[in-house]
PDB file of N, CA and C in Angstrom:
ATOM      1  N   UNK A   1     148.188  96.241  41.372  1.00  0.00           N
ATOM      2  CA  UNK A   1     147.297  95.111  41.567  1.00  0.00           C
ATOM      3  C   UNK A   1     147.387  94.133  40.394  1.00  0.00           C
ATOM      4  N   UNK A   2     147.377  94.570  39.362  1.00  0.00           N
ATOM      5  CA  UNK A   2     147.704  93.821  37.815  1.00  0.00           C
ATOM      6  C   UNK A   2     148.886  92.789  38.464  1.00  0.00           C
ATOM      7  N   UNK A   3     149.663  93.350  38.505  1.00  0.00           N
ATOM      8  CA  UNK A   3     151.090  92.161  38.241  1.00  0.00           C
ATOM      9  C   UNK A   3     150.501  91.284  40.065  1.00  0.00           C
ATOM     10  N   UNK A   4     149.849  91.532  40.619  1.00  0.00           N
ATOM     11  CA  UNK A   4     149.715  90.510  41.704  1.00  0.00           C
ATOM     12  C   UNK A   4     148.400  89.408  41.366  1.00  0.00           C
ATOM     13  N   UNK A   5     147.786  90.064  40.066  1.00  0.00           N
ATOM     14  CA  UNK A   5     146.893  88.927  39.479  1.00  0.00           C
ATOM     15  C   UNK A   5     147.774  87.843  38.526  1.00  0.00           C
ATOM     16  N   UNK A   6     148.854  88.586  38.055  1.00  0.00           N
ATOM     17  CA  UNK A   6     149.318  87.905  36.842  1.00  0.00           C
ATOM     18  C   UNK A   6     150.103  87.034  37.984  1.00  0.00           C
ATOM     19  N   UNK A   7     150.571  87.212  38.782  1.00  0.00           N
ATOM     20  CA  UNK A   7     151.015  86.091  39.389  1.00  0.00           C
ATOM     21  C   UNK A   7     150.401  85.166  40.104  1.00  0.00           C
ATOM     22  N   UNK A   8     149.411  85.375  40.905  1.00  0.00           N
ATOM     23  CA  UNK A   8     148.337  84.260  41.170  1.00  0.00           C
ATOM     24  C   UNK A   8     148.043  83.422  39.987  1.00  0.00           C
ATOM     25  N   UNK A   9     147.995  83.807  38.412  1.00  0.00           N
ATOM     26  CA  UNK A   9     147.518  82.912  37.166  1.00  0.00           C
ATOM     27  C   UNK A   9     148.725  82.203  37.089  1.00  0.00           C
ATOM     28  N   UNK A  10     149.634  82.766  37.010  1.00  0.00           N
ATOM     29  CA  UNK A  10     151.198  81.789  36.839  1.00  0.00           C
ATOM     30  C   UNK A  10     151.068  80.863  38.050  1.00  0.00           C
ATOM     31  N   UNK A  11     151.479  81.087  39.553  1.00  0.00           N
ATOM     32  CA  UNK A  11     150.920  79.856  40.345  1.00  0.00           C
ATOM     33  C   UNK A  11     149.848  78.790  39.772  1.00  0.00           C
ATOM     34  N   UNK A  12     148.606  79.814  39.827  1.00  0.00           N
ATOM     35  CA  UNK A  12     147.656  79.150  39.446  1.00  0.00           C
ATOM     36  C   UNK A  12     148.045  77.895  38.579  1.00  0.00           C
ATOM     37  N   UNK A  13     148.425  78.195  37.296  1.00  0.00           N
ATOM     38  CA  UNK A  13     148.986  77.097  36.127  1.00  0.00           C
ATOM     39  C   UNK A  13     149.919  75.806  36.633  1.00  0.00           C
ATOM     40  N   UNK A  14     151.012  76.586  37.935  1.00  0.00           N
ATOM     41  CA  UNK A  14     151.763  75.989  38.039  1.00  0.00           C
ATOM     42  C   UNK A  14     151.108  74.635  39.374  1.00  0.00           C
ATOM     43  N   UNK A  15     150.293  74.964  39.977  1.00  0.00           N
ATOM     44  CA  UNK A  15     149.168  73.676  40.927  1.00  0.00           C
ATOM     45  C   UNK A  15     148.670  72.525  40.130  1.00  0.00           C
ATOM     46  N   UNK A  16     148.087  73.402  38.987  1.00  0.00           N
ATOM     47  CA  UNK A  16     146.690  72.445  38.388  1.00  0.00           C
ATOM     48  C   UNK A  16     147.820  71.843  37.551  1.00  0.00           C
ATOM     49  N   UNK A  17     148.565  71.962  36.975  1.00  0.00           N
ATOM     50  CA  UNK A  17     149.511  71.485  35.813  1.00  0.00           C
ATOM     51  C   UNK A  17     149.811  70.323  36.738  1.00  0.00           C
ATOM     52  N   UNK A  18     150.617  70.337  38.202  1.00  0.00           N
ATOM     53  CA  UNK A  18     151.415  69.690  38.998  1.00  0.00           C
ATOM     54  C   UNK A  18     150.390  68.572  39.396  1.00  0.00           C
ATOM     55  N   UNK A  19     148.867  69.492  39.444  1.00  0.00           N
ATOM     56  CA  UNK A  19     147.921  68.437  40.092  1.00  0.00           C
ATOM     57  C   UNK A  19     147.709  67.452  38.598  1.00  0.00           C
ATOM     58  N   UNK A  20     147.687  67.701  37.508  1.00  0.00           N
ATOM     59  CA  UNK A  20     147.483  66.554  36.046  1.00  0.00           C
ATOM     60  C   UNK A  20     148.492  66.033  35.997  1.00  0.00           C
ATOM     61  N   UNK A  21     149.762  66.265  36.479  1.00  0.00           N
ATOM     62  CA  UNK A  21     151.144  65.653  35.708  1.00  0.00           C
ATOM     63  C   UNK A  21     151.908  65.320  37.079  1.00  0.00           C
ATOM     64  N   UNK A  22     151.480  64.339  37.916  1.00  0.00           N
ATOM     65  CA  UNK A  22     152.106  64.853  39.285  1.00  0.00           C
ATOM     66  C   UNK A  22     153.467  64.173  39.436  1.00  0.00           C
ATOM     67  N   UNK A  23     154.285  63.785  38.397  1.00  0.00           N
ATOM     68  CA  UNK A  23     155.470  63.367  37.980  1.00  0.00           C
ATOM     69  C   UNK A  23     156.403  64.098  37.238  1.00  0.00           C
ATOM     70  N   UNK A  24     155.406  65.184  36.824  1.00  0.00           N
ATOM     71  CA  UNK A  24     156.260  66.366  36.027  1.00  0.00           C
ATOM     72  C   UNK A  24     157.284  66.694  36.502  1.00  0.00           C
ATOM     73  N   UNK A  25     158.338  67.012  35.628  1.00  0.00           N
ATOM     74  CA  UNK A  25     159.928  67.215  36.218  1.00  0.00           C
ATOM     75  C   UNK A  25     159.653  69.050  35.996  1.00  0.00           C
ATOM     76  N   UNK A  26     160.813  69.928  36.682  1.00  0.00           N
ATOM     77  CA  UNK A  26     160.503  71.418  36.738  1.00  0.00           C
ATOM     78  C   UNK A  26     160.735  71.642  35.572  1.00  0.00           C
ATOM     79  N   UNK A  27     161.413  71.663  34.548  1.00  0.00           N
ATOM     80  CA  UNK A  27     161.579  72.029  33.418  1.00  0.00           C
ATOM     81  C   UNK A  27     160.194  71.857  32.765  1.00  0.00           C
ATOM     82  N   UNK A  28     159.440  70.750  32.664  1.00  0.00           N
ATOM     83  CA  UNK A  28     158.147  70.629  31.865  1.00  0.00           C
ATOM     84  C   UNK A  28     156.995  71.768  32.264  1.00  0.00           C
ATOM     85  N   UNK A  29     157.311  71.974  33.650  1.00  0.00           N
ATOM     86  CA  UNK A  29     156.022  73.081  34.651  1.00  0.00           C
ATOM     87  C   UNK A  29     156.365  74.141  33.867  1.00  0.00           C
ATOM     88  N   UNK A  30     157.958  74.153  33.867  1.00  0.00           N
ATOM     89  CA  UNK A  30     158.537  75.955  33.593  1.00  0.00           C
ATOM     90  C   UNK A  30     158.204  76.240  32.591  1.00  0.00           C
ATOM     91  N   UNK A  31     157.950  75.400  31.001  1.00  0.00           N
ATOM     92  CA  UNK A  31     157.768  75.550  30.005  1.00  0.00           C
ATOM     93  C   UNK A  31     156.393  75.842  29.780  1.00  0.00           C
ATOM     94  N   UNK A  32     155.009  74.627  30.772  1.00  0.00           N
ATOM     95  CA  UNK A  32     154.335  75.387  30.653  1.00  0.00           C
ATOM     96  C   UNK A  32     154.006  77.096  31.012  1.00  0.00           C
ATOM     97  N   UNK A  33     154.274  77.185  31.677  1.00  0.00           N
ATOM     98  CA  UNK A  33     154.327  78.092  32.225  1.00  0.00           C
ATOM     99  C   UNK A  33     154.702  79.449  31.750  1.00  0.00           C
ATOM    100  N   UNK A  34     155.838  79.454  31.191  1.00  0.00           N
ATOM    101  CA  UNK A  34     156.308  80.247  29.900  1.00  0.00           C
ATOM    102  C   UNK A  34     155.187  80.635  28.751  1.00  0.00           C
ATOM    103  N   UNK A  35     154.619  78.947  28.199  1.00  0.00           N
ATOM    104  CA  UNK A  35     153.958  79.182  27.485  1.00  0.00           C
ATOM    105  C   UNK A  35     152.900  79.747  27.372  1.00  0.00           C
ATOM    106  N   UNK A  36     152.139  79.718  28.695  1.00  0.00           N
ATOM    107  CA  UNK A  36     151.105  80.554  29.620  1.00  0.00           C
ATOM    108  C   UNK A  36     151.025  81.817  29.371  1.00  0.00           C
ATOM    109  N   UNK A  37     152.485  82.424  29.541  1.00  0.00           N
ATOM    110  CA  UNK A  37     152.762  83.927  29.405  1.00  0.00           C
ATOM    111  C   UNK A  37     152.849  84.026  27.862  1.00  0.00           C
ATOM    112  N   UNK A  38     152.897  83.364  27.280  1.00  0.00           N
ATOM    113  CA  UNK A  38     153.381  83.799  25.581  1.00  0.00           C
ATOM    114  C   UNK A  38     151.969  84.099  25.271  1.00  0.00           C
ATOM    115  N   UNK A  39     151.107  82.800  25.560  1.00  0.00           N
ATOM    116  CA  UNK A  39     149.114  83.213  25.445  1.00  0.00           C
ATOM    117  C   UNK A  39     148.942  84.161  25.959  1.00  0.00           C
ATOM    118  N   UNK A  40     149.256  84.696  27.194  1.00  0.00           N
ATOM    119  CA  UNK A  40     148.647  86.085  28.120  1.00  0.00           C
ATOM    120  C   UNK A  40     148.834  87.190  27.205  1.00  0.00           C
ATOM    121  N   UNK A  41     150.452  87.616  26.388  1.00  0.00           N
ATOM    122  CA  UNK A  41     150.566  88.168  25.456  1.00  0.00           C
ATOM    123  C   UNK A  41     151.200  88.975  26.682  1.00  0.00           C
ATOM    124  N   UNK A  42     151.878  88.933  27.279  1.00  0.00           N
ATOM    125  CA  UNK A  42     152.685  89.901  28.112  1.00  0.00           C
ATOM    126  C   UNK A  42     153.738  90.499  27.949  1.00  0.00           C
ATOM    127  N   UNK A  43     153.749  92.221  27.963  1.00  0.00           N
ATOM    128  CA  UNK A  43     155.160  92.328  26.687  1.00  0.00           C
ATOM    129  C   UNK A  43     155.716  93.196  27.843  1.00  0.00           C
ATOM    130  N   UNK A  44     155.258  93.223  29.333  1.00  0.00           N
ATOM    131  CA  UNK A  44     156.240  94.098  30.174  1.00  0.00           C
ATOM    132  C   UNK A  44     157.184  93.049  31.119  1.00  0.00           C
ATOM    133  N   UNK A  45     158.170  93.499  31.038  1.00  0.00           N
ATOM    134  CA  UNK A  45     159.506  92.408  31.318  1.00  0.00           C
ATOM    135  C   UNK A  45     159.177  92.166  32.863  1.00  0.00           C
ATOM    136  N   UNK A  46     158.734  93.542  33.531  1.00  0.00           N
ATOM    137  CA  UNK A  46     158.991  93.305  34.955  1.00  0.00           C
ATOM    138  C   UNK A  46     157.724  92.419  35.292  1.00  0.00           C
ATOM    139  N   UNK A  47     156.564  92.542  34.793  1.00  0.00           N
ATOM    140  CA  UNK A  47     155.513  90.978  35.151  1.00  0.00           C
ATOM    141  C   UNK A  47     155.759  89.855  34.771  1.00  0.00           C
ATOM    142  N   UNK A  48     156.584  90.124  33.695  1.00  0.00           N
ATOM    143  CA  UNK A  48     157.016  88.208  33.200  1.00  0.00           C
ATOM    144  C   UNK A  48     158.029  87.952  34.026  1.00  0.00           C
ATOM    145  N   UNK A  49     158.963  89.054  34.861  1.00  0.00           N
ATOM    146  CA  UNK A  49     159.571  88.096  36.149  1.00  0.00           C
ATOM    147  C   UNK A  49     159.073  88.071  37.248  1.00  0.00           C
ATOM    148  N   UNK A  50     158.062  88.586  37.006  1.00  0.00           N
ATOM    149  CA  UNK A  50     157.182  88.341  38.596  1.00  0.00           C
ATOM    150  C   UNK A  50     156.308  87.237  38.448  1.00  0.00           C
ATOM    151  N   UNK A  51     156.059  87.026  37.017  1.00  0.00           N
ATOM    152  CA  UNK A  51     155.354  85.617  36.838  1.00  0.00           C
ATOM    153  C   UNK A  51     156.234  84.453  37.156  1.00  0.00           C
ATOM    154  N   UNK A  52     157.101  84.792  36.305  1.00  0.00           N
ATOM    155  CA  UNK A  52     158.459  83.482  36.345  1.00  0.00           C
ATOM    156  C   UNK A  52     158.771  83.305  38.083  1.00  0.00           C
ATOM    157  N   UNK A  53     159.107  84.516  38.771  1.00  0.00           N
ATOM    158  CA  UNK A  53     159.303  84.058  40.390  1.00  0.00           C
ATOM    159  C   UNK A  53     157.723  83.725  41.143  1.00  0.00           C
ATOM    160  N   UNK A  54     156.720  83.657  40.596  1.00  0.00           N
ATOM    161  CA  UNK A  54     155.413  83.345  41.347  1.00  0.00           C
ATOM    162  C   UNK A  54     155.874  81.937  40.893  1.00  0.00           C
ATOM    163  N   UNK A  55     155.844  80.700  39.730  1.00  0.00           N
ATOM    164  CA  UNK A  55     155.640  79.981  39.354  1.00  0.00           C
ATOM    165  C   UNK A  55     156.630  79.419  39.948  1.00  0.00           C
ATOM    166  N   UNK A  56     158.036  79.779  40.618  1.00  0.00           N
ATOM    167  CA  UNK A  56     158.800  79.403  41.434  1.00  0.00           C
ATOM    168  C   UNK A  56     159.008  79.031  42.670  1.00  0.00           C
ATOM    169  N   UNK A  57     157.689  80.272  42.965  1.00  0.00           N
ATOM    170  CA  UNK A  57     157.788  79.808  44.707  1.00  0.00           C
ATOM    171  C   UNK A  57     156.327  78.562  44.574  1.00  0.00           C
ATOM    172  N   UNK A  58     155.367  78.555  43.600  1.00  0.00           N
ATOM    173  CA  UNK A  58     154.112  77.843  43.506  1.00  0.00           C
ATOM    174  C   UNK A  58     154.936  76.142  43.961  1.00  0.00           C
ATOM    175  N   UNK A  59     155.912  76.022  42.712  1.00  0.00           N
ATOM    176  CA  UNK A  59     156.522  74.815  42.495  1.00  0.00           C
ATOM    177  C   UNK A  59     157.267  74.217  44.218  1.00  0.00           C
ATOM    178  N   UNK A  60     158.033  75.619  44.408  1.00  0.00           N
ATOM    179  CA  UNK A  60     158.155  74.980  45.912  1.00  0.00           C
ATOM    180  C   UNK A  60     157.229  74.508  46.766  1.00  0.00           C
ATOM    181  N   UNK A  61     155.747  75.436  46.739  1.00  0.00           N
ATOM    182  CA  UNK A  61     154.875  75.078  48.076  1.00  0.00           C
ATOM    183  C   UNK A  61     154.217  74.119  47.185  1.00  0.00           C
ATOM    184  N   UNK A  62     154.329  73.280  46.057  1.00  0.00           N
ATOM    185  CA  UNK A  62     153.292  72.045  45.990  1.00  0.00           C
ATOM    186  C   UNK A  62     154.303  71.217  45.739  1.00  0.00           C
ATOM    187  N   UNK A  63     155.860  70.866  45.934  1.00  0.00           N
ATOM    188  CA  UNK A  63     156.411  69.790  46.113  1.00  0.00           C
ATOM    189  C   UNK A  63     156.830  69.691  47.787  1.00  0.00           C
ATOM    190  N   UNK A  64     156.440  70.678  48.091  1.00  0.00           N
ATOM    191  CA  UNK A  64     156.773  70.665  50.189  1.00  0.00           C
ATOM    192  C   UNK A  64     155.446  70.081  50.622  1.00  0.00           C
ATOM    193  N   UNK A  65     154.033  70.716  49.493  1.00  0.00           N
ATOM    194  CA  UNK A  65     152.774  70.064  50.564  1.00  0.00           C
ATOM    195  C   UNK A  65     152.197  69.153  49.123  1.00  0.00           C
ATOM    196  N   UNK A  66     152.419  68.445  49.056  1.00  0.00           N
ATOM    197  CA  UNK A  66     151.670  67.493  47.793  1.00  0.00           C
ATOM    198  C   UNK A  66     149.971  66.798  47.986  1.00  0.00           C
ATOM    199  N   UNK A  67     149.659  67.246  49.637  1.00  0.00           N
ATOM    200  CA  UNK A  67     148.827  66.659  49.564  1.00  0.00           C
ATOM    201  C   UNK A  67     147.571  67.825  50.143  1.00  0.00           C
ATOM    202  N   UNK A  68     147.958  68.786  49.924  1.00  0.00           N
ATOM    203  CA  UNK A  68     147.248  69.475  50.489  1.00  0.00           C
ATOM    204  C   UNK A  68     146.229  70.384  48.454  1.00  0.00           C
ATOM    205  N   UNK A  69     145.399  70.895  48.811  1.00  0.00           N
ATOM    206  CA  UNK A  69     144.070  71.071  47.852  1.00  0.00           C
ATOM    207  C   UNK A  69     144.849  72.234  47.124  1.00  0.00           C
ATOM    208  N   UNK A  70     144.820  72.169  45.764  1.00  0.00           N
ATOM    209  CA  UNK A  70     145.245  73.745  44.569  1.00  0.00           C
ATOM    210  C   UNK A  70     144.693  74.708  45.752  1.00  0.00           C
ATOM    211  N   UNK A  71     143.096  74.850  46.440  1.00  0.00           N
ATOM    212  CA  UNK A  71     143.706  75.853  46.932  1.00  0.00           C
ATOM    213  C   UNK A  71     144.024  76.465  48.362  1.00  0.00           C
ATOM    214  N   UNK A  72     144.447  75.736  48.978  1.00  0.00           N
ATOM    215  CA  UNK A  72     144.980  75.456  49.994  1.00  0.00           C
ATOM    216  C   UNK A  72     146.761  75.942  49.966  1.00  0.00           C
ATOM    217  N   UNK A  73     147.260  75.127  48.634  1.00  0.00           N
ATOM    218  CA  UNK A  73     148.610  75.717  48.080  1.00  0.00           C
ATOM    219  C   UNK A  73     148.161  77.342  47.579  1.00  0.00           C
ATOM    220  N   UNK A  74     147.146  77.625  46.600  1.00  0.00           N
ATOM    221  CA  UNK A  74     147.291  78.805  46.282  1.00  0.00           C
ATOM    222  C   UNK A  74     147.309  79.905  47.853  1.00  0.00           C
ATOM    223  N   UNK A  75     146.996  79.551  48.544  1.00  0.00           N
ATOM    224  CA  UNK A  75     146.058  80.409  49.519  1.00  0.00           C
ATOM    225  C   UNK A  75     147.527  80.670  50.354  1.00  0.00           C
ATOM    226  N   UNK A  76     148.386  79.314  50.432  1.00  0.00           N
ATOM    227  CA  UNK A  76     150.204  79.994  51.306  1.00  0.00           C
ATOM    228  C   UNK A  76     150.895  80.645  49.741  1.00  0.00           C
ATOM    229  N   UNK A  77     150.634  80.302  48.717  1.00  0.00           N
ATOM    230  CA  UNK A  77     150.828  80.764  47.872  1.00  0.00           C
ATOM    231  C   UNK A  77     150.757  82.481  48.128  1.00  0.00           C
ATOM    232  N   UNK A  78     149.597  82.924  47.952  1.00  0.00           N
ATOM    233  CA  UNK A  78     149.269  84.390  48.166  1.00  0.00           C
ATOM    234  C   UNK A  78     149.922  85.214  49.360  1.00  0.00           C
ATOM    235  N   UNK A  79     150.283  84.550  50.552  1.00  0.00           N
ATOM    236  CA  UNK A  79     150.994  85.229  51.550  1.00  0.00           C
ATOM    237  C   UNK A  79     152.488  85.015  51.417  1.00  0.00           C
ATOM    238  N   UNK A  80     152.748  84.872  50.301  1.00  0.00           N
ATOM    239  CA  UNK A  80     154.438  84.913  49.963  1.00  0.00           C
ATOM    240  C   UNK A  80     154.606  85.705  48.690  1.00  0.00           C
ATOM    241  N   UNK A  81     153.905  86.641  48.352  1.00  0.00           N
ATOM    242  CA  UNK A  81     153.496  87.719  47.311  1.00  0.00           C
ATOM    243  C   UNK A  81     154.328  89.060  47.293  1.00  0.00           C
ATOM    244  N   UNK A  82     154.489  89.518  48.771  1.00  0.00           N
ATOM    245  CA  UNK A  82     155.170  90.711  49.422  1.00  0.00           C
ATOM    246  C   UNK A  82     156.678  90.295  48.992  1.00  0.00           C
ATOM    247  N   UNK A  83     156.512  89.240  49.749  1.00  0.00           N
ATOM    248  CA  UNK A  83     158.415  89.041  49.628  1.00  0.00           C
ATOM    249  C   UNK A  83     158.699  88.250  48.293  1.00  0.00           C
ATOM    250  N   UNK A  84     157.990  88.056  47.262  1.00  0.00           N
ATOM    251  CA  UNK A  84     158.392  87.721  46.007  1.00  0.00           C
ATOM    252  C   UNK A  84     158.612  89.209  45.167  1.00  0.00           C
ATOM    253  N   UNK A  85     157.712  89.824  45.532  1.00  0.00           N
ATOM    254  CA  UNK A  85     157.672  91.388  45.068  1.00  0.00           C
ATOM    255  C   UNK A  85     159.153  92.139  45.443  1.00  0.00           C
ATOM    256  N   UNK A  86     159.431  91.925  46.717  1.00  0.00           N
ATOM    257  CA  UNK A  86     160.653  92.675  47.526  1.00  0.00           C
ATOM    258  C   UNK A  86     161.754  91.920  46.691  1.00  0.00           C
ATOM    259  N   UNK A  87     161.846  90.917  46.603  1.00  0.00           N
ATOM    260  CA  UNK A  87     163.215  90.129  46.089  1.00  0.00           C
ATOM    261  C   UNK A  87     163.646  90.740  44.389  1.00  0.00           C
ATOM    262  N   UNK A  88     161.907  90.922  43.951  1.00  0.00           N
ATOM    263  CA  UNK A  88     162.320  91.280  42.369  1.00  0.00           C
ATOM    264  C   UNK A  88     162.671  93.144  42.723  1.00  0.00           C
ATOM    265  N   UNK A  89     162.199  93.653  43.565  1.00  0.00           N
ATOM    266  CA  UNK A  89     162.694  95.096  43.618  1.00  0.00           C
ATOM    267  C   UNK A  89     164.293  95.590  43.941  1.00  0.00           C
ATOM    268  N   UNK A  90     164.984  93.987  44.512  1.00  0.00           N
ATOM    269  CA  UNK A  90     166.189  94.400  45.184  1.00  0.00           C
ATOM    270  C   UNK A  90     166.793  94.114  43.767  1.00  0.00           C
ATOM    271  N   UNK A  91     166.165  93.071  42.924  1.00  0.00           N
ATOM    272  CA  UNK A  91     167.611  92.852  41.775  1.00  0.00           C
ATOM    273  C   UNK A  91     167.460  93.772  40.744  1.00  0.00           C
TER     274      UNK A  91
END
């Protein structure tokens, strides 16, 4: 359950950031985002890539729906959790 919170906070960052900066290029999100995890203090590898692929798929569903509410994105956000999980178990 842990690493499916830590990734809702990484999305999370990655909406509200997109919703203040809505010109932000991906590199600026990713960095925040990074930096997010450096504050969290996260020292297990396999949640910082489950963060890094949450903040990936976040970035996709708020440049596909730009107009739809943080949580409206978080909420298709959360039903793409399973198969972000499955993708990091296959590599």
């Amino acid at each position: 359950m842990e690493i499916q919170i830590k990734m809702v906070s990484a999305a999370s960052e990655v909406f509200n950031y997109k919703k203040k900066n809505p010109i932000a290029i991906h590199e600026e999100i990713f960095q925040h985002v990074s930096d997010h995890i450096k504050e969290q203090r996260i020292r297990d590898g396999h949640i910082k890539l489950a963060m890094i692929a949450a903040a990936g798929k976040a970035f996709e569903i708020a440049n596909k729906n730009p107009d739809l509410s943080e949580k409206e994105q978080l909420k298709q956000f959360v039903d793409h959790i399973p198969e972000i999980l499955a993708s990091i178990e296959e590599d």
